[in-house]
Protein backbone atom coordinates (compact mmCIF):
# COMPACT_ATOMS: atom_id res chain seq x y z
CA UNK A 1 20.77 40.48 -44.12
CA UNK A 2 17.12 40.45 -42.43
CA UNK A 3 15.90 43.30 -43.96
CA UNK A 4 16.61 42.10 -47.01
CA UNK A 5 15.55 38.99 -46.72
CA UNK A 6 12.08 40.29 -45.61
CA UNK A 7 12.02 42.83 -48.04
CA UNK A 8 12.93 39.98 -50.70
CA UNK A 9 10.15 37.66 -49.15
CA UNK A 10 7.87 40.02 -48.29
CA UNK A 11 7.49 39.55 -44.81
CA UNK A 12 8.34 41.56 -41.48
CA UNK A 13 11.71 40.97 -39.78
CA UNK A 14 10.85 38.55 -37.38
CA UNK A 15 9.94 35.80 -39.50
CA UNK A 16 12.64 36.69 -42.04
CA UNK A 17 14.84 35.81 -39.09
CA UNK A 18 13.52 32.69 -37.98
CA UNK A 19 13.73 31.66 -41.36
CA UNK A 20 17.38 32.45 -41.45
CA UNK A 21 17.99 30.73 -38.58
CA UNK A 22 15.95 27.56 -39.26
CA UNK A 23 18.05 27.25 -42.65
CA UNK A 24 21.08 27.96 -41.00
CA UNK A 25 21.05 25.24 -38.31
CA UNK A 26 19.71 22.97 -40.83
CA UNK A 27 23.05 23.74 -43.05
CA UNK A 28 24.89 23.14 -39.89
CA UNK A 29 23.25 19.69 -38.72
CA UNK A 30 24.22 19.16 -42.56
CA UNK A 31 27.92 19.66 -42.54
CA UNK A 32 28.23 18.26 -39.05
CA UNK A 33 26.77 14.78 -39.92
CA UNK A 34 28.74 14.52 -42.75
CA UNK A 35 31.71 15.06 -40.94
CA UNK A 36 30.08 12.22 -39.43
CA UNK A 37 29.51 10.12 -41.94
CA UNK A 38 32.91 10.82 -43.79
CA UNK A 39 34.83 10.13 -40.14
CA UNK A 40 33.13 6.38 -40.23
CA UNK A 41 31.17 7.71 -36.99
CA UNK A 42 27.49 7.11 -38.59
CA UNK A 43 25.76 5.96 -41.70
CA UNK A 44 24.04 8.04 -43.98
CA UNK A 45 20.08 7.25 -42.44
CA UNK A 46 21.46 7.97 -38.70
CA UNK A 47 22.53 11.34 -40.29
CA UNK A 48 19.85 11.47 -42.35
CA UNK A 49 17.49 10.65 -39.36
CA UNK A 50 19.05 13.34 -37.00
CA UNK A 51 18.68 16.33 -39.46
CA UNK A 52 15.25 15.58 -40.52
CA UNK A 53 15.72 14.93 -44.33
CA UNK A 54 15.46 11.57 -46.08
CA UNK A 55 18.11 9.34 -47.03
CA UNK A 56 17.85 10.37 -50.86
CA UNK A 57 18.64 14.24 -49.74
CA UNK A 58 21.57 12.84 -47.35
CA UNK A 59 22.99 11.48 -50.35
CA UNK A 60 22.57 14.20 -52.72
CA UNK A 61 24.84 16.59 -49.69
CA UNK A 62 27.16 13.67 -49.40
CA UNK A 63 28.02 13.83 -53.69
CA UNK A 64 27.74 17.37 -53.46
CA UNK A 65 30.66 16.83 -50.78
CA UNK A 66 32.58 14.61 -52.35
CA UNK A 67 31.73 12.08 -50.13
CA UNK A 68 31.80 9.04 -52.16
CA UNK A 69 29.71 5.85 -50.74
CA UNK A 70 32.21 2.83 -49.87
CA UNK A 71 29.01 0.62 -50.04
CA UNK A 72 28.94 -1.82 -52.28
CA UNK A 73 25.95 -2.36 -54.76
CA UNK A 74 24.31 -5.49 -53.11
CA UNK A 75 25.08 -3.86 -49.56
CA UNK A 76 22.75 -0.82 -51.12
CA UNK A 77 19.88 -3.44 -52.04
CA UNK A 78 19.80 -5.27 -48.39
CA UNK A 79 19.58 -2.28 -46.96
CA UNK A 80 17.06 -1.36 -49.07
CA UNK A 81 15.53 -4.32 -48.24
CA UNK A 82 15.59 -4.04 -44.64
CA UNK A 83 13.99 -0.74 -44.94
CA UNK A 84 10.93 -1.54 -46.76
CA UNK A 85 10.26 -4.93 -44.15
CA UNK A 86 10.09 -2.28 -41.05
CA UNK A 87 7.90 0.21 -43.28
């Protein structure tokens, strides 16, 4: 899997491998916080906060899950409110 990945990217080994690893604990923090977020244990911009991706790309996993939102429309707008006072 490294050498083809640095063959493929055309660069040596090491950094083919850091780069695997990098996306693979990012895939992991991914799947772990929306185990998270499904369990009721955190919302989706803790999650989004402790992987390092914005709220928009939290989302986007969460669909992509399954995960359906249980917030309610004007819940989504205060939030978004509260957001852009502490920006």
């Amino acid at each position: 899997m490294v050498e083809d990945t640095a063959e493929e990217e055309d660069v040596d080994k090491t950094k083919a491998l850091k780069e695997l690893i990098i996306l693979g604990r990012k895939q992991f923090l991914i799947n772990k916080y929306l185990e998270c977020y499904r369990s009721g244990k955190c919302s989706l911009d803790k999650a989004a906060r402790k992987i390092g991706i914005t709220i928009h790309e939290m989302m986007r996993e969460a669909a992509k899950s399954g995960i359906h939102s249980t917030e309610t429309l004007d819940e989504y707008r205060q939030g978004v409110k509260l957001l852009l006072k502490q920006a």
